[in-house]
Every structure is written in C-alpha cells, then in structure tokens.
N, C-alpha and C. Protein backbone atom coordinates (compact mmCIF):
# COMPACT_ATOMS: atom_id res chain seq x y z
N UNK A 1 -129.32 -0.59 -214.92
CA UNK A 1 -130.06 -0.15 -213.76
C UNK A 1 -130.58 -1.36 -213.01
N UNK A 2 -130.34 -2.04 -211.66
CA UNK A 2 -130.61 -2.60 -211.05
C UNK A 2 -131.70 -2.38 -210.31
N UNK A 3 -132.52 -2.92 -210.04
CA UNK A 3 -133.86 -3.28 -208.75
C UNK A 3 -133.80 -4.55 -207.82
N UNK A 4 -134.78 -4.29 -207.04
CA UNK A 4 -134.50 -4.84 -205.95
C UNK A 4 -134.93 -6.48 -206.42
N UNK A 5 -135.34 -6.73 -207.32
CA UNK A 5 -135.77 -7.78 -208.09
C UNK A 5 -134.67 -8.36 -208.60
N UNK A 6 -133.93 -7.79 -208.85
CA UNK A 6 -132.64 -8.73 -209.06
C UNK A 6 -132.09 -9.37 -208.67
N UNK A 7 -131.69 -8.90 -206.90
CA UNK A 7 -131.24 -9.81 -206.17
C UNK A 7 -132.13 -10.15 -205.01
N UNK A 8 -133.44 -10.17 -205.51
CA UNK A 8 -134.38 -10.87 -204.37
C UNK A 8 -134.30 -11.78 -203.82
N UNK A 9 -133.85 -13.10 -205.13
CA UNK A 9 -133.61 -14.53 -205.02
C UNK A 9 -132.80 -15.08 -204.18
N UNK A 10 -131.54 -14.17 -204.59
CA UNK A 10 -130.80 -14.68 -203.79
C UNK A 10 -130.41 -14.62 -202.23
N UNK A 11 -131.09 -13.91 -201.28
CA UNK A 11 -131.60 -13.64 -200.14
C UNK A 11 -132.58 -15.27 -199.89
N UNK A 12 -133.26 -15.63 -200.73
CA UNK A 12 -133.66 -17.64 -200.21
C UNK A 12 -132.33 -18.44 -201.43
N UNK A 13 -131.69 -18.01 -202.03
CA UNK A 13 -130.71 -19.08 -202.68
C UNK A 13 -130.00 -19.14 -201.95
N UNK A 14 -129.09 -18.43 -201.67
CA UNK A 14 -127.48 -18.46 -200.39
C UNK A 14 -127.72 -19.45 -199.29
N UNK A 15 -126.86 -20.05 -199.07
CA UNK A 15 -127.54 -20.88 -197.87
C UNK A 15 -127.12 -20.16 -196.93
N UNK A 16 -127.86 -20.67 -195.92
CA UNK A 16 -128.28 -20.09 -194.65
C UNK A 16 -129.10 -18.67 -194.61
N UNK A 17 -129.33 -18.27 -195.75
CA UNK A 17 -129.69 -16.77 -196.05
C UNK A 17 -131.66 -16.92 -195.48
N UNK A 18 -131.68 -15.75 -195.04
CA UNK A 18 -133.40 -15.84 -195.14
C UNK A 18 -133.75 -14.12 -195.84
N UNK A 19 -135.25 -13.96 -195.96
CA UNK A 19 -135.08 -12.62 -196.19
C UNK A 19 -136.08 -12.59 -194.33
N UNK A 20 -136.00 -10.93 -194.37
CA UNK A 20 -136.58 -10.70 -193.12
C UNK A 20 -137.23 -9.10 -193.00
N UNK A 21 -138.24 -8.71 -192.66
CA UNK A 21 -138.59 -7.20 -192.70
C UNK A 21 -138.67 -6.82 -191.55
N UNK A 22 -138.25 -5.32 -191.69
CA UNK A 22 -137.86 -4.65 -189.72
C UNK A 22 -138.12 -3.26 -190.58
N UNK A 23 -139.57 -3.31 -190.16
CA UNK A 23 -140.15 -1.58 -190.28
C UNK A 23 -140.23 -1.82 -191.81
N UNK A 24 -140.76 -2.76 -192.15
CA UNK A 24 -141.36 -2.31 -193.73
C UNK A 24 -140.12 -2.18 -194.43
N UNK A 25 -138.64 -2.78 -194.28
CA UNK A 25 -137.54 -2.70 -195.06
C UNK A 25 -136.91 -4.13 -194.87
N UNK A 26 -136.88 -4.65 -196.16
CA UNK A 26 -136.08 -6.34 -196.24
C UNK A 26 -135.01 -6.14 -196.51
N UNK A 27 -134.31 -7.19 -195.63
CA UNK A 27 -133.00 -7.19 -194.78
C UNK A 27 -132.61 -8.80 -195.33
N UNK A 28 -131.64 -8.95 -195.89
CA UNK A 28 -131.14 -10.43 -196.15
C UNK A 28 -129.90 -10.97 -194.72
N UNK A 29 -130.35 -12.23 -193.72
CA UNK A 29 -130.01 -12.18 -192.96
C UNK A 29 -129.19 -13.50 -193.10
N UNK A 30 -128.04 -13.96 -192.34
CA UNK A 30 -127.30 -15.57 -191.83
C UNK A 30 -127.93 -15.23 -190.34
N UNK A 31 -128.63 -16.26 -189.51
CA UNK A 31 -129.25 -16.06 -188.32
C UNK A 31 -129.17 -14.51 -188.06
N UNK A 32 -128.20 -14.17 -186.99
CA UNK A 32 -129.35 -12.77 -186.85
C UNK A 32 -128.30 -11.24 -187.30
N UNK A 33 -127.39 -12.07 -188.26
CA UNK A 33 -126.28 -10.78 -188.93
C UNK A 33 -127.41 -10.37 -190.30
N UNK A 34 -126.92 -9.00 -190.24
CA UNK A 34 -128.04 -8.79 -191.27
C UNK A 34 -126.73 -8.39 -192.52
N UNK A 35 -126.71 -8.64 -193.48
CA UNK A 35 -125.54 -8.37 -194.65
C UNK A 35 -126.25 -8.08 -195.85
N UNK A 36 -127.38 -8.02 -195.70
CA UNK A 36 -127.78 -6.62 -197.48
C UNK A 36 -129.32 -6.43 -196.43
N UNK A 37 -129.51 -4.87 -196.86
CA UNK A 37 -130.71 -4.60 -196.32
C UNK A 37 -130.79 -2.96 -197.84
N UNK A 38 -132.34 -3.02 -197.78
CA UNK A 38 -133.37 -1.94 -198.48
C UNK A 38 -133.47 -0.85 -197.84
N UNK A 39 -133.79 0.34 -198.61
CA UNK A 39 -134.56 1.65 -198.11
C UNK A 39 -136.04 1.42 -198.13
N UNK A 40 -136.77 1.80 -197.21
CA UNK A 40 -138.25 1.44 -197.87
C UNK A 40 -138.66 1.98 -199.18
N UNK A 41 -138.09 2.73 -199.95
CA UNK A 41 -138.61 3.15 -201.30
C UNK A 41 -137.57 2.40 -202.36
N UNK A 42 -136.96 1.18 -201.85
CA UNK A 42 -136.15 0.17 -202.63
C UNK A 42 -135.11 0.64 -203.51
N UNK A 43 -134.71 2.48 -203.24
CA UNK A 43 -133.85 2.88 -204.00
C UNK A 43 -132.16 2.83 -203.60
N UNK A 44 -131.72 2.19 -202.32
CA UNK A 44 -130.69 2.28 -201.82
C UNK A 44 -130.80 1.25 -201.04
N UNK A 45 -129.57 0.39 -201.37
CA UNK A 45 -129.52 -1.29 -201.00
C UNK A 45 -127.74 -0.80 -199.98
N UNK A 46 -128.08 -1.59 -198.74
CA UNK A 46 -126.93 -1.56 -197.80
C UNK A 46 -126.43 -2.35 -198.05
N UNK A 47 -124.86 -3.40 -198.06
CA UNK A 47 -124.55 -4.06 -197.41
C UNK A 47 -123.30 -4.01 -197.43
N UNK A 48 -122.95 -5.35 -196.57
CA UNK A 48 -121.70 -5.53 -195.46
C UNK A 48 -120.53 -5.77 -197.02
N UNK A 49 -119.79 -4.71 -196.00
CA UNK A 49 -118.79 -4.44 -197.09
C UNK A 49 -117.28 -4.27 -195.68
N UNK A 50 -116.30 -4.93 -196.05
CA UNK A 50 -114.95 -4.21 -195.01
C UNK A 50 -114.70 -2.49 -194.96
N UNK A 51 -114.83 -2.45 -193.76
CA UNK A 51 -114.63 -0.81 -193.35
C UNK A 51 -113.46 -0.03 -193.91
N UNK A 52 -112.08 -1.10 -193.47
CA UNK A 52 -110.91 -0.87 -194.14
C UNK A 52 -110.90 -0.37 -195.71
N UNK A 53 -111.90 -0.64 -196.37
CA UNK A 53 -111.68 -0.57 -197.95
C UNK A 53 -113.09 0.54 -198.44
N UNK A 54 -113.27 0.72 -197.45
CA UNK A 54 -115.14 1.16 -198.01
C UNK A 54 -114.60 2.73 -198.16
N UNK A 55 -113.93 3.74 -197.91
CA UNK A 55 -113.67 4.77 -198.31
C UNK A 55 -112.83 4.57 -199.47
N UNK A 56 -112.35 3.72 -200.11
CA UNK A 56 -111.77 3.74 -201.20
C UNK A 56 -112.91 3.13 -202.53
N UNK A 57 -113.73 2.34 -201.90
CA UNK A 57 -115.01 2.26 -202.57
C UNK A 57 -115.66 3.25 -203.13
N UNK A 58 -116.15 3.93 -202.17
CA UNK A 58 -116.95 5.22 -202.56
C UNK A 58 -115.79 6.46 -202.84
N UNK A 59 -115.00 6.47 -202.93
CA UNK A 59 -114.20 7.33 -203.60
C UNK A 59 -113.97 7.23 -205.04
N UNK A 60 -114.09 5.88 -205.36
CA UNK A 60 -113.30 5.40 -206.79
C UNK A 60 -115.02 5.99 -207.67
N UNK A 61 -116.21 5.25 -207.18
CA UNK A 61 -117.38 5.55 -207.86
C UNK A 61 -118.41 5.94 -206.78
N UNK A 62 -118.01 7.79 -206.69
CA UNK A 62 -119.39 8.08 -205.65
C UNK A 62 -120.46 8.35 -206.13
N UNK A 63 -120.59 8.26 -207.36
CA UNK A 63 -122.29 8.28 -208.04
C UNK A 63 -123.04 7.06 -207.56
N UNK A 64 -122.08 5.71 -207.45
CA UNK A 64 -122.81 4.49 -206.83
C UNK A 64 -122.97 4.56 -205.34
N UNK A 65 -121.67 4.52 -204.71
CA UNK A 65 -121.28 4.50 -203.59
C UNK A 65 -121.55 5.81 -202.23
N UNK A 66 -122.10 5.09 -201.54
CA UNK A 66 -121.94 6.41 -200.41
C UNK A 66 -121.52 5.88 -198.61
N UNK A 67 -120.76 6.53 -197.83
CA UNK A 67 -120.74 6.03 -196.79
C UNK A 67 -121.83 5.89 -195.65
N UNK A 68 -121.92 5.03 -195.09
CA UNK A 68 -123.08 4.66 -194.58
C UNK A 68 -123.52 5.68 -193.32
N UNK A 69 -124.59 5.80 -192.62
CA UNK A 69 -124.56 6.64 -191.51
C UNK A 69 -123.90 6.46 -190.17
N UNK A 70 -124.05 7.91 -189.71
CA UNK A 70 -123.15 7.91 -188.40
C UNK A 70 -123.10 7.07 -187.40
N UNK A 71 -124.55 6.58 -187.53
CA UNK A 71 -125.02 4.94 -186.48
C UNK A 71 -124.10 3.78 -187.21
N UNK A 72 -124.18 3.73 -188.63
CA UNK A 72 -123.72 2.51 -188.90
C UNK A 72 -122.11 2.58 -189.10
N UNK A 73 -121.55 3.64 -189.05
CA UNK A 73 -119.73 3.62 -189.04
C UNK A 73 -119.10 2.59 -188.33
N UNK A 74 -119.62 2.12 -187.28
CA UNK A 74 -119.22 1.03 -186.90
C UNK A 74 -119.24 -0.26 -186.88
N UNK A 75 -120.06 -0.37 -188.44
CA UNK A 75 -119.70 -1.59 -188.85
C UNK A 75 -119.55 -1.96 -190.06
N UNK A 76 -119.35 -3.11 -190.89
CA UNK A 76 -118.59 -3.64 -192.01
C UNK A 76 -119.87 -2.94 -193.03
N UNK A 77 -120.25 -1.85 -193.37
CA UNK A 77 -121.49 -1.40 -194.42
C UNK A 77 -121.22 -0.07 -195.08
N UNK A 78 -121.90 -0.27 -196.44
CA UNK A 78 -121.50 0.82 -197.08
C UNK A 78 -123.06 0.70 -197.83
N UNK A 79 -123.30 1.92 -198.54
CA UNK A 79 -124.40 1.78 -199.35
C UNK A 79 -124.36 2.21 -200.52
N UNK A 80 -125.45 1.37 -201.79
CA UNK A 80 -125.27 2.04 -202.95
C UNK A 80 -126.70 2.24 -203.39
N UNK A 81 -126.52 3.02 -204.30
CA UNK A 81 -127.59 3.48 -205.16
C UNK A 81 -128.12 2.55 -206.15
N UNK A 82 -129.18 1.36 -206.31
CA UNK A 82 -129.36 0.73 -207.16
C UNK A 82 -129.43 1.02 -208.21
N UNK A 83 -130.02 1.78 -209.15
CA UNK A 83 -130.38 2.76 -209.98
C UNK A 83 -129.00 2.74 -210.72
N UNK A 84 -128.13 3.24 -210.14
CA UNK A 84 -126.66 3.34 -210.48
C UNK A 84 -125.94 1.99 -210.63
N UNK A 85 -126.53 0.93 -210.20
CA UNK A 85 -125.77 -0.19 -210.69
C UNK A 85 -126.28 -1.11 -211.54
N UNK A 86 -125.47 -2.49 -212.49
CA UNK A 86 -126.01 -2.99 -213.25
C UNK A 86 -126.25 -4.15 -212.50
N UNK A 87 -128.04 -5.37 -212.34
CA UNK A 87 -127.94 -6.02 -212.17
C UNK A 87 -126.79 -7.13 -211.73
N UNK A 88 -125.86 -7.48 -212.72
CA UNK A 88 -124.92 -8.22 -212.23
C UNK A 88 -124.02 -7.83 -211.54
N UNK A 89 -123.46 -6.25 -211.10
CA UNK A 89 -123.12 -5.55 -210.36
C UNK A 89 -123.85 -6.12 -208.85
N UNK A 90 -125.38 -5.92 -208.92
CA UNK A 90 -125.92 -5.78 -207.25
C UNK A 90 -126.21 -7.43 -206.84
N UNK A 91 -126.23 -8.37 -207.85
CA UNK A 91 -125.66 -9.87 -207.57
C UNK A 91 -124.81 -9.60 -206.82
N UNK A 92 -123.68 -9.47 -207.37
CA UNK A 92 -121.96 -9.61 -207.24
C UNK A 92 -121.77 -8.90 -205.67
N UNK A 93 -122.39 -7.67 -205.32
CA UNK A 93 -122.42 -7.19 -204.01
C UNK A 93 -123.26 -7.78 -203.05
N UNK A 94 -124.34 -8.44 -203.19
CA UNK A 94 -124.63 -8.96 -202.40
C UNK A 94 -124.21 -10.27 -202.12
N UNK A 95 -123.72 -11.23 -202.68
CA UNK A 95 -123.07 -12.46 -202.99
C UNK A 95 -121.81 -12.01 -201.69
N UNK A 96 -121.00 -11.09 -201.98
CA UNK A 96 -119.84 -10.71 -201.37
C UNK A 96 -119.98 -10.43 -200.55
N UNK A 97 -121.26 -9.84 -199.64
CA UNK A 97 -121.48 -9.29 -198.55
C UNK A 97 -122.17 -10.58 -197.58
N UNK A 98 -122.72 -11.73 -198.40
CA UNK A 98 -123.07 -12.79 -197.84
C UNK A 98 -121.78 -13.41 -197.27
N UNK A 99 -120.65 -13.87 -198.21
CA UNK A 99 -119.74 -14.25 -197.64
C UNK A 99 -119.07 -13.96 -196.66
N UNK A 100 -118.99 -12.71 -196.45
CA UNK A 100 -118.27 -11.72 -194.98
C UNK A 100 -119.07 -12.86 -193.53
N UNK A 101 -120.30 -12.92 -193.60
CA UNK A 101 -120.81 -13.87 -192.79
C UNK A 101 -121.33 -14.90 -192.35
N UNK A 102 -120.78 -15.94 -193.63
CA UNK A 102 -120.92 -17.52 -193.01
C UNK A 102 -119.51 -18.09 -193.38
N UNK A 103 -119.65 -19.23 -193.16
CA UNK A 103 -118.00 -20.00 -193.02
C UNK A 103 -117.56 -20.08 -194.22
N UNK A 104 -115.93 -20.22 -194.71
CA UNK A 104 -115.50 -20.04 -196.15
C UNK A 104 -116.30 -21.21 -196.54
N UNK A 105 -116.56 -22.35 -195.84
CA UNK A 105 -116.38 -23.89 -196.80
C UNK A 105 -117.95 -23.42 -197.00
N UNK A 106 -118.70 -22.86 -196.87
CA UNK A 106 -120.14 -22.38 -197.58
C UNK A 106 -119.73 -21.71 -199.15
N UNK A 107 -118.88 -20.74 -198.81
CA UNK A 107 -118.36 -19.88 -199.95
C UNK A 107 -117.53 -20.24 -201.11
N UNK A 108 -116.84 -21.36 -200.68
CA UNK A 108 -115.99 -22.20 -201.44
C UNK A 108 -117.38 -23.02 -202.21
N UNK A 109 -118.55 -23.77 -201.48
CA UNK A 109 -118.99 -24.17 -202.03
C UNK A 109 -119.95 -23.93 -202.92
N UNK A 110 -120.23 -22.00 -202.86
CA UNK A 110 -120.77 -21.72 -203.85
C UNK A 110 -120.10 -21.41 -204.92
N UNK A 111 -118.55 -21.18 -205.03
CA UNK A 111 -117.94 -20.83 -206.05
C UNK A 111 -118.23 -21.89 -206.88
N UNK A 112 -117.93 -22.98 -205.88
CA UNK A 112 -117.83 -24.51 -207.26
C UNK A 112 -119.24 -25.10 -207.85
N UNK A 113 -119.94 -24.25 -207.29
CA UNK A 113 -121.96 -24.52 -208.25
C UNK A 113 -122.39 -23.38 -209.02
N UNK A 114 -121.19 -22.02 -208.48
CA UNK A 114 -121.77 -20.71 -209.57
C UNK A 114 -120.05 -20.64 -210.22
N UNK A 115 -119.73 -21.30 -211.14
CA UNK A 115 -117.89 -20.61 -211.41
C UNK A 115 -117.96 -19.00 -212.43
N UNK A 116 -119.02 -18.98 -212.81
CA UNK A 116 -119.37 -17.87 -213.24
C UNK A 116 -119.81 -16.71 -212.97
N UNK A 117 -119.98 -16.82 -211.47
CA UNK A 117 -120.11 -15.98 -210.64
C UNK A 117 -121.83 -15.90 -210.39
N UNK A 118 -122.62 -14.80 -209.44
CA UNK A 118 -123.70 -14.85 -209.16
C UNK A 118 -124.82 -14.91 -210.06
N UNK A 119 -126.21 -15.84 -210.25
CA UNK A 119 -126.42 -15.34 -211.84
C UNK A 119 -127.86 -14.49 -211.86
C-alpha cells in the first residue's frame, strides 16, 4: 500500500522537479507542466502517462488504474489508486511520468545515479 509519503521526495529529488499546491492539492511540476498531481484526501495520485497506451493500462489492472476525467482526456494522464499500489510501484510511476517532460539527457542521467531504478 503506497502513500503519498513515498513519493514525496522525489517531487524535490528529480531535477528540475518542484512540488507546488493549486487548491490545497500537490502537484509535482518541470516549470509549468504538471506530471504527478494528488486528490486532496491523498487517496488518488494523477500522472502523465501516454494516451496511446493508457486504456490498455487500466484495462490490464482496473483495481489500480482508472481513466482520467472528461476535462483531462486530452492529455498524456491517467490515475491510480494509491492504496492499490506498492510503494515501489508509485516511485516507478512517478519517475516515468517525470521523464515524459524534461530532456532524455536528464533521464539518461538519472538512470546512471539510480541503475536500480527509483528508490
């Protein structure tokens, strides 16, 4: 079971990452793309996920997975249920959703300081 404590950190570890609140809900931002954001009751974590693949996401595991709202269909986001995932699970998604928006040679250079992936 994951919380929002898990991947707090890494919202100030990622570079270029900041955290940011809009209406009492923290939003992990690269300047002003927002790529993981909260419910205010911290039970459902958004982020930027490819559109192309996100119905096969939440198809494979819809106890985690759900498609995002009718406002947000139009863009790279999907949402999951923290609760339903394991810590290194909601690393691993937010890590991935960071990458969608800064340059590979950022991403390349976190592979080669985490080879073990997010920790």
């Amino acid at each position: 079971m994951a919380a929002i404590g898990d991947v707090r950190l890494l919202g100030a570890e990622l570079e270029r990452s900041y955290e940011a609140y809009v209406r009492g809900m923290l939003r992990f931002r690269v300047k002003q793309i927002v790529y993981a954001a909260f419910s205010l009751d911290e039970a459902v974590m958004g982020f930027a996920f490819p559109k192309e693949e996100r119905a096969a996401l939440v198809a494979s595991e819809p106890h985690k997975f759900e498609m995002p709202s009718q406002s947000e269909m139009r863009f790279n986001w999907v949402h999951a249920d923290l609760a339903a995932l394991d810590p290194g699970e909601a690393r691993e998604l937010v890590v991935d959703a960071w990458r969608m928006v800064v340059p590979q040679k950022l991403s390349r250079a976190y592979d080669l300081h985490h080879p073990d992936g997010p920790g």
